[in-house]
C-alpha atoms as a PDB file:
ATOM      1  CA  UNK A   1      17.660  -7.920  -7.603  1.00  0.00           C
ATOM      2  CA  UNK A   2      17.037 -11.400  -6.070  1.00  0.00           C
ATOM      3  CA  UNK A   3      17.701  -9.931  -2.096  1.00  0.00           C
ATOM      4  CA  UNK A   4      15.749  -7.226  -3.357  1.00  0.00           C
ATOM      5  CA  UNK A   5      12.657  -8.994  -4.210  1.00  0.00           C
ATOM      6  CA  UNK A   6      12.625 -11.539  -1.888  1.00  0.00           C
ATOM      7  CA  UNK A   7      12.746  -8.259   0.983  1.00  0.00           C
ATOM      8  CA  UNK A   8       9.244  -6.734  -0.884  1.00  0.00           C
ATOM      9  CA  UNK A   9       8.012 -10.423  -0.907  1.00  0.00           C
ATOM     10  CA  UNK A  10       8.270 -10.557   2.782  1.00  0.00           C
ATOM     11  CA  UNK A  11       6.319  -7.331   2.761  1.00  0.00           C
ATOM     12  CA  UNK A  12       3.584  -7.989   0.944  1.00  0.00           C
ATOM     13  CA  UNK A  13       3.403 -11.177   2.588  1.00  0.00           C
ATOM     14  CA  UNK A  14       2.674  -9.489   5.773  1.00  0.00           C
ATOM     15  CA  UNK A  15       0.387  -6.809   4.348  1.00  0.00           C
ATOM     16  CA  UNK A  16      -2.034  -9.413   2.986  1.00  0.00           C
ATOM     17  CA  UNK A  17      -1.830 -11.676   5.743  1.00  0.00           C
ATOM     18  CA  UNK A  18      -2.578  -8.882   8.707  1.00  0.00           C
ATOM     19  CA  UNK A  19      -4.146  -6.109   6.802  1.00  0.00           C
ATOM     20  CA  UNK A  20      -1.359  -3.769   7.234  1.00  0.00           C
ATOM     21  CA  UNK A  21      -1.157  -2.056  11.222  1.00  0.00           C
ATOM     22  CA  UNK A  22       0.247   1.437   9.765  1.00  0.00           C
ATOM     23  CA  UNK A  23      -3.207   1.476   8.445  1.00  0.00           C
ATOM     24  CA  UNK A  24      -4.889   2.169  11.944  1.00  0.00           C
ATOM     25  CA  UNK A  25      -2.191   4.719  12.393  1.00  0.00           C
ATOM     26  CA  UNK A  26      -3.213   8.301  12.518  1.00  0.00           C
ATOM     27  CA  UNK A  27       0.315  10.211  10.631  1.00  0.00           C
ATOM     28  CA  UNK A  28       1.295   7.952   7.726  1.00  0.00           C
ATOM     29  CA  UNK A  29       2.580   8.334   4.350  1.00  0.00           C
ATOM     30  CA  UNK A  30       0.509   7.082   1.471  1.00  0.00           C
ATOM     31  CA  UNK A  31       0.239   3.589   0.052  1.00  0.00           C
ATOM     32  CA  UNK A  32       2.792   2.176  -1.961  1.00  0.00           C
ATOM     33  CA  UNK A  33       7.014   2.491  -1.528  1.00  0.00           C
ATOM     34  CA  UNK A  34       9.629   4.013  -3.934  1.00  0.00           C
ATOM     35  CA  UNK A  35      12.071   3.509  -6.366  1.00  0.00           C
ATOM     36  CA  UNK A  36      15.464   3.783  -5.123  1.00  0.00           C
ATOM     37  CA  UNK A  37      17.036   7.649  -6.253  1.00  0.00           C
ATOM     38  CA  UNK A  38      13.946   8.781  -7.279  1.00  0.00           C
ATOM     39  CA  UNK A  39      12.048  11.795  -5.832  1.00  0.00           C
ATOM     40  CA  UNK A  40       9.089  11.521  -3.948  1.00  0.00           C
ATOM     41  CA  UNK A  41       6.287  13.592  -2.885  1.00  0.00           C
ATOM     42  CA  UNK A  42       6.083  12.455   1.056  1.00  0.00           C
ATOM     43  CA  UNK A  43       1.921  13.465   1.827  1.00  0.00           C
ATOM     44  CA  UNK A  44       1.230  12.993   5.580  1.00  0.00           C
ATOM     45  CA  UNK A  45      -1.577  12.039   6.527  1.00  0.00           C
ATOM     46  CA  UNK A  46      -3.176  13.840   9.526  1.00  0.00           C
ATOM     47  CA  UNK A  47      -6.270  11.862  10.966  1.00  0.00           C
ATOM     48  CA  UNK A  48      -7.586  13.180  13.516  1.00  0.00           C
ATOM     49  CA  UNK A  49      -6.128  15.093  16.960  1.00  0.00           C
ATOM     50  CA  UNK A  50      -4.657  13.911  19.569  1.00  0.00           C
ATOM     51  CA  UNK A  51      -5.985  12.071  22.615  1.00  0.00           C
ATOM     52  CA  UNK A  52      -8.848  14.319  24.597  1.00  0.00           C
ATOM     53  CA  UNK A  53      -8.018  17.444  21.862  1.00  0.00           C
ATOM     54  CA  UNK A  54     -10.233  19.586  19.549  1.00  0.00           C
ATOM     55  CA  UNK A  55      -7.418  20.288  17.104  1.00  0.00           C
ATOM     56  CA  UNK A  56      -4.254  19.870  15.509  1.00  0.00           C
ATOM     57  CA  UNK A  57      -1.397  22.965  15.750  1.00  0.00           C
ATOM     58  CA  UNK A  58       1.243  21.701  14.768  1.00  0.00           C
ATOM     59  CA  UNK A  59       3.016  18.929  12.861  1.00  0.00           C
ATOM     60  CA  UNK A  60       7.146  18.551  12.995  1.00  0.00           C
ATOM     61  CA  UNK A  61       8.598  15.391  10.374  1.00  0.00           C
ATOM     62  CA  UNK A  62      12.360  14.816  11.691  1.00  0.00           C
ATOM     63  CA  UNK A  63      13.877  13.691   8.369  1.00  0.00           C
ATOM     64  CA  UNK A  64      16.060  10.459   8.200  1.00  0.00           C
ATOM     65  CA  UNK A  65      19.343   9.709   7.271  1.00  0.00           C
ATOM     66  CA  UNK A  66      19.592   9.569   3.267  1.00  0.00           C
ATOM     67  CA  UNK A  67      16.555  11.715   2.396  1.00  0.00           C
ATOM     68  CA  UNK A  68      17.463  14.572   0.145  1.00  0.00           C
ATOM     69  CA  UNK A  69      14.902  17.364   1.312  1.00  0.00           C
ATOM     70  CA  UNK A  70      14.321  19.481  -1.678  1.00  0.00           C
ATOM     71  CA  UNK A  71      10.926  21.189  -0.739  1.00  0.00           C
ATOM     72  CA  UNK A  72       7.693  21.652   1.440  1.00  0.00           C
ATOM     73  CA  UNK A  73       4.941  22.495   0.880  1.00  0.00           C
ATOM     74  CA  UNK A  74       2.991  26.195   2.678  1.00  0.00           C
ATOM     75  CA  UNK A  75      -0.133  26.130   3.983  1.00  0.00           C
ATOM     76  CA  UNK A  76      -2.248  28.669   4.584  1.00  0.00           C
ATOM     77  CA  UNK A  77      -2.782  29.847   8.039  1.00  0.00           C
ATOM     78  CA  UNK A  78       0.447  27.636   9.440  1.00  0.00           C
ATOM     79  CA  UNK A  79       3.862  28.832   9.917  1.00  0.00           C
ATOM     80  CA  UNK A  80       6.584  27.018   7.347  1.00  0.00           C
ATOM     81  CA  UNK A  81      10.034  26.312   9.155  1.00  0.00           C
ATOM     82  CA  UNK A  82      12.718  24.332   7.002  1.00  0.00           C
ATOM     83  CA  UNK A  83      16.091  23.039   8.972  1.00  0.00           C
ATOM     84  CA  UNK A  84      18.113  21.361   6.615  1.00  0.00           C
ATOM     85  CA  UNK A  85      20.686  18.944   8.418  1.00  0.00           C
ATOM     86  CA  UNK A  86      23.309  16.774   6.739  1.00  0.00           C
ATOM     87  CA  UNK A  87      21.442  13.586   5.627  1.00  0.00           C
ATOM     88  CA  UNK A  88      18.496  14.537   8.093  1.00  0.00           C
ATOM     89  CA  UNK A  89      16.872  17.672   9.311  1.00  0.00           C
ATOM     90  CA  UNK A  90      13.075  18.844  10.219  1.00  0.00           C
ATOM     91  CA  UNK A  91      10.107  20.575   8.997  1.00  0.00           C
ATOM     92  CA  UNK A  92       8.088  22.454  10.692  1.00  0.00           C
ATOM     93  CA  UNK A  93       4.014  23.330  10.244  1.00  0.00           C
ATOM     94  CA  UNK A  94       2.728  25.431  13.133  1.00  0.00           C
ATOM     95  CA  UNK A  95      -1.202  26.875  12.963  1.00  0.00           C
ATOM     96  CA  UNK A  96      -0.799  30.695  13.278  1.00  0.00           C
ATOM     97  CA  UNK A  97      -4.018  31.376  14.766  1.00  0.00           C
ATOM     98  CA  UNK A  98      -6.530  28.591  16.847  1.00  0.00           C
ATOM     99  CA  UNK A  99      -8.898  29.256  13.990  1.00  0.00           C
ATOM    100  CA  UNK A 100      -6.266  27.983  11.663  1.00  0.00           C
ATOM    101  CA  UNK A 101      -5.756  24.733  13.364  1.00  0.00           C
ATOM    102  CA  UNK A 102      -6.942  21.358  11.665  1.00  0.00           C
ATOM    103  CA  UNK A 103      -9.999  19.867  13.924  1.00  0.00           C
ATOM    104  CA  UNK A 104      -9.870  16.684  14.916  1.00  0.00           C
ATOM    105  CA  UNK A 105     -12.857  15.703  12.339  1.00  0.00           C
ATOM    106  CA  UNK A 106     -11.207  16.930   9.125  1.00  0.00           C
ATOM    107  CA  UNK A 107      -8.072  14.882   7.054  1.00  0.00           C
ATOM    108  CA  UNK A 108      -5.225  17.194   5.668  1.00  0.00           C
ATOM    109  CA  UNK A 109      -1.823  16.543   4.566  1.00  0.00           C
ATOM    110  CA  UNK A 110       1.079  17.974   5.011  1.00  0.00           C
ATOM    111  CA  UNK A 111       3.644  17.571   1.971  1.00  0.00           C
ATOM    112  CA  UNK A 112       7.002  17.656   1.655  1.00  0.00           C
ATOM    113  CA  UNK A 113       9.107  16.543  -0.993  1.00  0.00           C
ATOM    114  CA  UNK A 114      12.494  14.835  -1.036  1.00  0.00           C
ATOM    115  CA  UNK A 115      14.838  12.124  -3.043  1.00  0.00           C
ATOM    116  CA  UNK A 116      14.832   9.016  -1.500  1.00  0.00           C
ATOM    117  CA  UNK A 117      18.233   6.508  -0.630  1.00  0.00           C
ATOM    118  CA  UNK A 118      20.170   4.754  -3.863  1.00  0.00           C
ATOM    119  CA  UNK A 119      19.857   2.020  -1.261  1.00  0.00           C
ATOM    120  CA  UNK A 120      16.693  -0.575  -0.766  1.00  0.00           C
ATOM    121  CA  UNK A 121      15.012  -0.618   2.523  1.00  0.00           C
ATOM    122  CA  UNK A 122      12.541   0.903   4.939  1.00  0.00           C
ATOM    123  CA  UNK A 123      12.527   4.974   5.874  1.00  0.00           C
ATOM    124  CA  UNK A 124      11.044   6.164   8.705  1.00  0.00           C
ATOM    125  CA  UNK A 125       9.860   9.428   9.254  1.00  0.00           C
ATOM    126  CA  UNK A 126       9.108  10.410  12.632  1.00  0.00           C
ATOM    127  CA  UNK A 127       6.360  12.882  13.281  1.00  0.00           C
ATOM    128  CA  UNK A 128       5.844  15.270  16.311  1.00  0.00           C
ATOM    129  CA  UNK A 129       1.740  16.271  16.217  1.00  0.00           C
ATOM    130  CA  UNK A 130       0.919  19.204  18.720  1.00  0.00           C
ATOM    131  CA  UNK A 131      -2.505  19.745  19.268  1.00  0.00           C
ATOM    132  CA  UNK A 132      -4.085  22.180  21.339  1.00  0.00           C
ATOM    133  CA  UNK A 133      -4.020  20.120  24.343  1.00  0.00           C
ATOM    134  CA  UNK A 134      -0.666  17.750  24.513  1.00  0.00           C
ATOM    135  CA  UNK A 135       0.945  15.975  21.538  1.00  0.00           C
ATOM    136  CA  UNK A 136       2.269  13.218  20.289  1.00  0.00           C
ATOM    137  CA  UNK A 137       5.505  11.521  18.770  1.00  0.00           C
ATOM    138  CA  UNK A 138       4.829   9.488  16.261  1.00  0.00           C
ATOM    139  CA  UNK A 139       8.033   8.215  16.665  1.00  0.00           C
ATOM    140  CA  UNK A 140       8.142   3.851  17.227  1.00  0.00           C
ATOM    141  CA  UNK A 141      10.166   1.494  15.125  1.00  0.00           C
ATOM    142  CA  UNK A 142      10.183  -2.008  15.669  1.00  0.00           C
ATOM    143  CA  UNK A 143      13.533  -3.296  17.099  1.00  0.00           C
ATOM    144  CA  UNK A 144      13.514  -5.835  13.822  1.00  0.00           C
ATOM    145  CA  UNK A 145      12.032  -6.317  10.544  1.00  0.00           C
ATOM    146  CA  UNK A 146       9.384  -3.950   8.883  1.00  0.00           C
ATOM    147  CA  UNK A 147       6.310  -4.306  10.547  1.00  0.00           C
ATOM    148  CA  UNK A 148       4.690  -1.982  13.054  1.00  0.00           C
ATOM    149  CA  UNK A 149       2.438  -4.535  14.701  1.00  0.00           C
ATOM    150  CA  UNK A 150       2.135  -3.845  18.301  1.00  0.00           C
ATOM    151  CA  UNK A 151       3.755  -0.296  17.841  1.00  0.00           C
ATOM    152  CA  UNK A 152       1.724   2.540  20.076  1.00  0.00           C
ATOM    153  CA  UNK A 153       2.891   5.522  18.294  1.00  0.00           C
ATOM    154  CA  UNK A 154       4.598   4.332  14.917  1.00  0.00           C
ATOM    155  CA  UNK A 155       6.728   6.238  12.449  1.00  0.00           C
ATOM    156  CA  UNK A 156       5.588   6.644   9.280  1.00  0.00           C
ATOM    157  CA  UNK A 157       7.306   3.906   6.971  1.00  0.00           C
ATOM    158  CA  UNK A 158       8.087   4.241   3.590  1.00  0.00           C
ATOM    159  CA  UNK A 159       9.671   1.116   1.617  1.00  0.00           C
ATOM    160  CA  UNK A 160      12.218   2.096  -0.720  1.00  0.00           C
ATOM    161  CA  UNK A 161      12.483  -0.834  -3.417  1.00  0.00           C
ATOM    162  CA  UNK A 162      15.089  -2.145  -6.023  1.00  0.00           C
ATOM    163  CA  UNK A 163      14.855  -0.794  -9.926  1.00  0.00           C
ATOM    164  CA  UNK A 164      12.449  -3.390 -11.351  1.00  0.00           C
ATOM    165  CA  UNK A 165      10.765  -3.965  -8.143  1.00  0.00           C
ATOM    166  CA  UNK A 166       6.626  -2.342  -8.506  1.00  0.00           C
ATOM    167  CA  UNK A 167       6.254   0.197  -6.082  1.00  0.00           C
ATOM    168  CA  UNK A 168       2.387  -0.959  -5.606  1.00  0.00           C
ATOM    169  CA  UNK A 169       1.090  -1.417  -2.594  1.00  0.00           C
ATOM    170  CA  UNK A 170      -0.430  -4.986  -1.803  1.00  0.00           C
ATOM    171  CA  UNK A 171      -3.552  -5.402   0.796  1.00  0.00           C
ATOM    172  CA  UNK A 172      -6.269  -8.037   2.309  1.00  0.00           C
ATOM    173  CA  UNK A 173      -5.413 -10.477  -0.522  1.00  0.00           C
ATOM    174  CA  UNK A 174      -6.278 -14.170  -0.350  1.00  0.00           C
ATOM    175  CA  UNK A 175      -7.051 -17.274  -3.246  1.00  0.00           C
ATOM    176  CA  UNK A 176     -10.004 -18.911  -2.985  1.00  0.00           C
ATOM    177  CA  UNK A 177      -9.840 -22.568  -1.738  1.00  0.00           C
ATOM    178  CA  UNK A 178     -10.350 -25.681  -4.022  1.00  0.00           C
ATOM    179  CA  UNK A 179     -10.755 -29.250  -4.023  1.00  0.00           C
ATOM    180  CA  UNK A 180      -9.448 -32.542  -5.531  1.00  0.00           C
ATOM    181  CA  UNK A 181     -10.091 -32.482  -9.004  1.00  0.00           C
ATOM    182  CA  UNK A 182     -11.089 -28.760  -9.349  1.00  0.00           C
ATOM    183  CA  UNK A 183      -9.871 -27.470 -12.333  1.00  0.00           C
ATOM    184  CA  UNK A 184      -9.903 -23.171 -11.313  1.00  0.00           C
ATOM    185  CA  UNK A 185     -10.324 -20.787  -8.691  1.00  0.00           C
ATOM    186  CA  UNK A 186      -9.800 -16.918  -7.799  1.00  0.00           C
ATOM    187  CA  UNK A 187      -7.706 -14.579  -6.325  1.00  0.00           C
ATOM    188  CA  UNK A 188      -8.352 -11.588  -4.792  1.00  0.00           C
ATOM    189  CA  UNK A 189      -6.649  -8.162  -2.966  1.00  0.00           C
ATOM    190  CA  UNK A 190      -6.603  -4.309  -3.116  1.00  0.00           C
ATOM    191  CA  UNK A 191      -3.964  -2.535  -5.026  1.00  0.00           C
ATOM    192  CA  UNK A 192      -2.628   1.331  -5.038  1.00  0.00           C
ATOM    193  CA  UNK A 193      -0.145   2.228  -7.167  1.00  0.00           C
ATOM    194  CA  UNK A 194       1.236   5.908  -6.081  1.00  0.00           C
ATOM    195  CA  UNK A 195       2.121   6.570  -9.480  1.00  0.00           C
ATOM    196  CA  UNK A 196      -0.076   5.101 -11.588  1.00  0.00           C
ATOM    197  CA  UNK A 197       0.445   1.901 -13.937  1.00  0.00           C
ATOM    198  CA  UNK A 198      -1.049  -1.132 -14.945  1.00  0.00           C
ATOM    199  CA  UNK A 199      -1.681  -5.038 -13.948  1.00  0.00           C
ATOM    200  CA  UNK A 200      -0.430  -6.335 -16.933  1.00  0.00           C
ATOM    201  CA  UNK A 201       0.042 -10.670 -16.082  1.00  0.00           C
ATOM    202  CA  UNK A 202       0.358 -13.164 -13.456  1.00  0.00           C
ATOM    203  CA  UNK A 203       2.404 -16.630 -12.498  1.00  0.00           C
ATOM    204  CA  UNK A 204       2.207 -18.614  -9.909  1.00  0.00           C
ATOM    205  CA  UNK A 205       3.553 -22.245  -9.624  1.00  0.00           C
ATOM    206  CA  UNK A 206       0.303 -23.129  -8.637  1.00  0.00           C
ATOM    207  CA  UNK A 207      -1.813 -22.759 -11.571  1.00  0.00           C
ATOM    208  CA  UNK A 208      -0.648 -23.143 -15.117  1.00  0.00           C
ATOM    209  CA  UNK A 209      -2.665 -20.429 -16.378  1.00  0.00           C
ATOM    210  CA  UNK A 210      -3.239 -16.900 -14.137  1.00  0.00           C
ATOM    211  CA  UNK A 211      -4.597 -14.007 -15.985  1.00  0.00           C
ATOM    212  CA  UNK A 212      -6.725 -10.615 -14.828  1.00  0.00           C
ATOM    213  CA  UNK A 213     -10.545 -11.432 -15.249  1.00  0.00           C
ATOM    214  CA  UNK A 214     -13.292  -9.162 -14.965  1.00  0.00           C
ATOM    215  CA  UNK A 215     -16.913 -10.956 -13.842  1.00  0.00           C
ATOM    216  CA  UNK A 216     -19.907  -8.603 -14.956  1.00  0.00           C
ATOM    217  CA  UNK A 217     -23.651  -8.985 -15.701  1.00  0.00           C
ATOM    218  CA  UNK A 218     -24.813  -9.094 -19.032  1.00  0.00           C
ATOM    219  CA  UNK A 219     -28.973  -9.187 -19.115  1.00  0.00           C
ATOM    220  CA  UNK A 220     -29.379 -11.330 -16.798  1.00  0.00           C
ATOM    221  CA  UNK A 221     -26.408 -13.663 -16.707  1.00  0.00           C
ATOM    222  CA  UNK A 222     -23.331 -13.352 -15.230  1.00  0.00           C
ATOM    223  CA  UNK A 223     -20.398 -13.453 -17.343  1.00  0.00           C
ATOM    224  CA  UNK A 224     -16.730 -13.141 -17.094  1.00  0.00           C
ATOM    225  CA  UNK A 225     -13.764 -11.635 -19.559  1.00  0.00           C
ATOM    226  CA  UNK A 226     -10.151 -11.352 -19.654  1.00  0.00           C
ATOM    227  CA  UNK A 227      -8.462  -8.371 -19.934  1.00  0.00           C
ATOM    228  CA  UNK A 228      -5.880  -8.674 -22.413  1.00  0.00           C
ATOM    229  CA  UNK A 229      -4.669  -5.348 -22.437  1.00  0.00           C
ATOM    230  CA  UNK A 230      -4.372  -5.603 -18.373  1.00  0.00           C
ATOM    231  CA  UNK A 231      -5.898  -3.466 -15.782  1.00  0.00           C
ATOM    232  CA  UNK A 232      -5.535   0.187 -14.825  1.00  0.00           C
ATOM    233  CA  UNK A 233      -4.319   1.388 -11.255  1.00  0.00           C
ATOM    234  CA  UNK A 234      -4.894   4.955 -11.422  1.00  0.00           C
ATOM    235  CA  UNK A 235      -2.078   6.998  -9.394  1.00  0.00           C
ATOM    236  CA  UNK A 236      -2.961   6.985  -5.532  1.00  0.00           C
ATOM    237  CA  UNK A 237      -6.277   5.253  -5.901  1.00  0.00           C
ATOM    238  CA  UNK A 238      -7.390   1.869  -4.664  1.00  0.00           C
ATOM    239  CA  UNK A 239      -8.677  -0.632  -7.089  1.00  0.00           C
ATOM    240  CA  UNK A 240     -10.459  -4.021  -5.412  1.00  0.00           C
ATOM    241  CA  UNK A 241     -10.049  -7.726  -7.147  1.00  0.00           C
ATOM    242  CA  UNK A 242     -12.942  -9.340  -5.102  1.00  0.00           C
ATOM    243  CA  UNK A 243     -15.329 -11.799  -6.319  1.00  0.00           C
ATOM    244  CA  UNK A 244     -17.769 -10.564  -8.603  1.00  0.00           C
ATOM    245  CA  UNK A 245     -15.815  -7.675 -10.130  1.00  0.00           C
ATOM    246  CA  UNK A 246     -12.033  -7.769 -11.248  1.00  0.00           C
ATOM    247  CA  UNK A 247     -10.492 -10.957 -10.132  1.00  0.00           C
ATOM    248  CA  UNK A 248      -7.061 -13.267 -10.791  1.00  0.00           C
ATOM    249  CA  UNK A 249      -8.342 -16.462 -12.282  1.00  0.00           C
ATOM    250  CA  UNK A 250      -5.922 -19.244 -12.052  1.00  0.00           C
ATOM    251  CA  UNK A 251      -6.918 -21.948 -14.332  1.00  0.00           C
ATOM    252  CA  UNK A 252      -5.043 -25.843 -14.761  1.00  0.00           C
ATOM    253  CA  UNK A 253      -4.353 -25.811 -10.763  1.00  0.00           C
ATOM    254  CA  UNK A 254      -1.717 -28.109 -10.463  1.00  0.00           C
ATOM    255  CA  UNK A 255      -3.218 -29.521  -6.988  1.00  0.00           C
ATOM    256  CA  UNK A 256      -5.915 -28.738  -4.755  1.00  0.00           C
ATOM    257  CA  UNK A 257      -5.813 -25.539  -2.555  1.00  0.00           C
ATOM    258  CA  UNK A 258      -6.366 -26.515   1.088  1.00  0.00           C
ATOM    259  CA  UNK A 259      -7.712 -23.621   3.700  1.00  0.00           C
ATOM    260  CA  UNK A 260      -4.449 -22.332   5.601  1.00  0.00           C
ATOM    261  CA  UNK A 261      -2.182 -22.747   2.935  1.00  0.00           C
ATOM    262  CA  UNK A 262      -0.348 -19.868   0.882  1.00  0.00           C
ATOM    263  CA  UNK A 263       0.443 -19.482  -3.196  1.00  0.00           C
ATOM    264  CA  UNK A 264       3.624 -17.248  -4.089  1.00  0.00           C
ATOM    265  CA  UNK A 265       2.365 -15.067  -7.277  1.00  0.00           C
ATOM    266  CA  UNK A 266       4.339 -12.770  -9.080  1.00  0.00           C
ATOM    267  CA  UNK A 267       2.519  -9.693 -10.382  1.00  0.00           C
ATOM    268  CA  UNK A 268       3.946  -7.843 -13.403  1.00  0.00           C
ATOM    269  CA  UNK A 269       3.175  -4.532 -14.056  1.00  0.00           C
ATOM    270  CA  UNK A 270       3.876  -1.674 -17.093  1.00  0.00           C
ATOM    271  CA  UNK A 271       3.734   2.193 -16.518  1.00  0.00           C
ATOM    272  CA  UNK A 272       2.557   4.986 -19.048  1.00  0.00           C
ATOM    273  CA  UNK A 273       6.223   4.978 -20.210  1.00  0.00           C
ATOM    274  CA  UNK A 274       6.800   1.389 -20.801  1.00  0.00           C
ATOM    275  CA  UNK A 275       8.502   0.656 -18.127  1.00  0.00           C
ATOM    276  CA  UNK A 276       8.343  -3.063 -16.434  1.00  0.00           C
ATOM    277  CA  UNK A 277       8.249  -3.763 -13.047  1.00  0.00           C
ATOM    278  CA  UNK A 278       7.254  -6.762 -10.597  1.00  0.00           C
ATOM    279  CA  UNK A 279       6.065  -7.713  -7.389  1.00  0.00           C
ATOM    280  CA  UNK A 280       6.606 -10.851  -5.297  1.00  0.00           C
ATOM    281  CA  UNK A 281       3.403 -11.603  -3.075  1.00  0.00           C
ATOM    282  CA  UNK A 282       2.202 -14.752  -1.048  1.00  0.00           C
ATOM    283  CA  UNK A 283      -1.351 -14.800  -0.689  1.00  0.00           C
ATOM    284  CA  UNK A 284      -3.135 -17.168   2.038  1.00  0.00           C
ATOM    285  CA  UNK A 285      -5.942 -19.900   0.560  1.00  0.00           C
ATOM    286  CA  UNK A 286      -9.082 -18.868   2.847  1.00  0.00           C
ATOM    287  CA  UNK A 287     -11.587 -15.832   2.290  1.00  0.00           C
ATOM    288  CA  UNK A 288     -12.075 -13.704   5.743  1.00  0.00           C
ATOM    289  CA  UNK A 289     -15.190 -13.766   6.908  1.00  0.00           C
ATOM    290  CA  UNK A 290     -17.665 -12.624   4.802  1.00  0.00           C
ATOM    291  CA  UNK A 291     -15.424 -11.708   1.699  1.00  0.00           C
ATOM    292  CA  UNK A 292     -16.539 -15.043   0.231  1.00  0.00           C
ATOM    293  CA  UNK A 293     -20.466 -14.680  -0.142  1.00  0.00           C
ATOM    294  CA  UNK A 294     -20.258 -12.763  -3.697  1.00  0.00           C
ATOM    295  CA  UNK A 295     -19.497 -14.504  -6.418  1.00  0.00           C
ATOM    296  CA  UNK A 296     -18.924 -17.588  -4.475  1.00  0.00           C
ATOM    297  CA  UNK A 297     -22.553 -19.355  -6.735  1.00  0.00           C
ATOM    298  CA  UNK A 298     -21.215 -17.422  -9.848  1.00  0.00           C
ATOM    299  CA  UNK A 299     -21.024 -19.241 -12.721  1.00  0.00           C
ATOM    300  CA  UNK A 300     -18.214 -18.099 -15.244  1.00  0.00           C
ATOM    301  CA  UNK A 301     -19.406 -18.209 -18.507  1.00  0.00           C
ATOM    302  CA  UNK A 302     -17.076 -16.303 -21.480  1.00  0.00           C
END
């Protein structure tokens, strides 16, 4: 569990320190990894066509090694073909008509569904787009560690994670700096949980107190109030902690938080079901530009 955690710390490390490159890719897989065994609906994500085309017409995901195929998902208009391989093998989606083709202005996915490795670690699922004129392979992985930085054409990446280990996806998060003597001070960063759960508590050996605060106006005064009972990530949607809205609040700072340095925080969450899981992060002190202005003259008031 230890190896495990410390390998999604790393992660999420990187996703809130550079914003996450798969982001700016145009196939990827949806926010948020997997639980080792379990089965997972794999959604790509079609953005637009390729260079100097009008249209997508066709999409081919080479499976890899360790992921069970157990499905895909028609569409109407394309052309289905399943290969099933041992430990890998391909799908196939292939417009029938030009009229049938995705443009290049509309989003679609193309879903597939699978169980994942008993093993932790990254997947990578390499997609061939056609398009009406040329293609391409969406096909890069980096010669070492996880992140796609720098990467042309990337796979899409999945990250399959330990039992225990939160399957949440971590962006754009940072703590707000403080000085000598100050007592508080926020953090903030966008979470998507695939499967829905809940933001339940926080520690971090940098504040004796971290709990999930929501900052709202009531008449005219701005006040703020913790959620006991946690905070909701519905399944596959995006919910912002930024200043002014939902926030982490770490209170009894055990030392001033200087601009460029970085606070490990462990995020615990709790599922529908009861079941417990956690997330290793490191957050840098700093707000990007801009990120800062609201809620920065706030005054918390309970």
């Amino acid at each position: 569990m230890t190896s495990s955690r410390f390998t999604l710390k790393t992660i999420a490390a990187c996703l809130v320190s550079t914003g996450a490159a798969t982001a700016f890719a145009h196939v990827t897989l949806p926010p948020g990894g997997a639980t080792v065994g379990s089965d997972y609906n794999a959604a790509f994500r079609v953005g637009h066509a390729c260079e100097g085309a009008k249209a997508t017409t066709g999409l081919a995901v080479r499976l890899p090694k360790g992921f069970v195929l157990s499905d895909a998902q028609a569409r109407k208009g394309w052309k289905l073909d399943v290969q099933k391989g041992k430990g890998d093998g391909e799908v196939r989606w292939v417009a029938e008509t030009p009229q049938d083709a995705l443009p290049g202005k509309e989003r679609a996915e193309f879903v597939l569904r699978g169980k994942v490795p008993g093993t932790p670690g990254p997947l990578w699922f390499k997609v061939l787009q056609t398009c009406d004129v040329g293609s391409v392979d969406w096909a890069e992985v980096p010669a070492s560690g996880n992140s796609t930085a720098g990467l042309k054409s990337p796979a899409a990446k999945l990250d399959v994670v330990a039992q225990g280990v939160a399957t949440v996806d971590v962006r754009d998060g940072w703590v707000r700096q403080s000085v000598p003597g100050q007592s508080g001070t926020g953090a903030f960063m966008k979470l998507t949980a695939p499967t829905g759960t809940k933001l339940v508590s926080i520690a971090t050996p940098a504040a004796g107190v971290a709990e999930v605060h929501e900052m709202k106006m009531e008449g005219d005064t701005m006040k703020m109030r913790e959620l006991a009972s946690g905070l909701d990530l519905p399944a596959g949607q995006t919910v912002e902690l930024k200043p002014g809205g939902f926030h982490v609040m770490m209170m009894d700072l055990k030392g001033p938080l200087a601009k460029g340095a970085s606070v490990p925080m462990t995020l615990k969450f709790e599922d529908a079901k009861g079941v417990k899981t956690a997330l290793d992060v490191t957050l840098p002190v700093g707000a990007p530009e801009g990120a800062d202005a609201a809620g920065a003259a706030h005054q918390h008031k309970h």
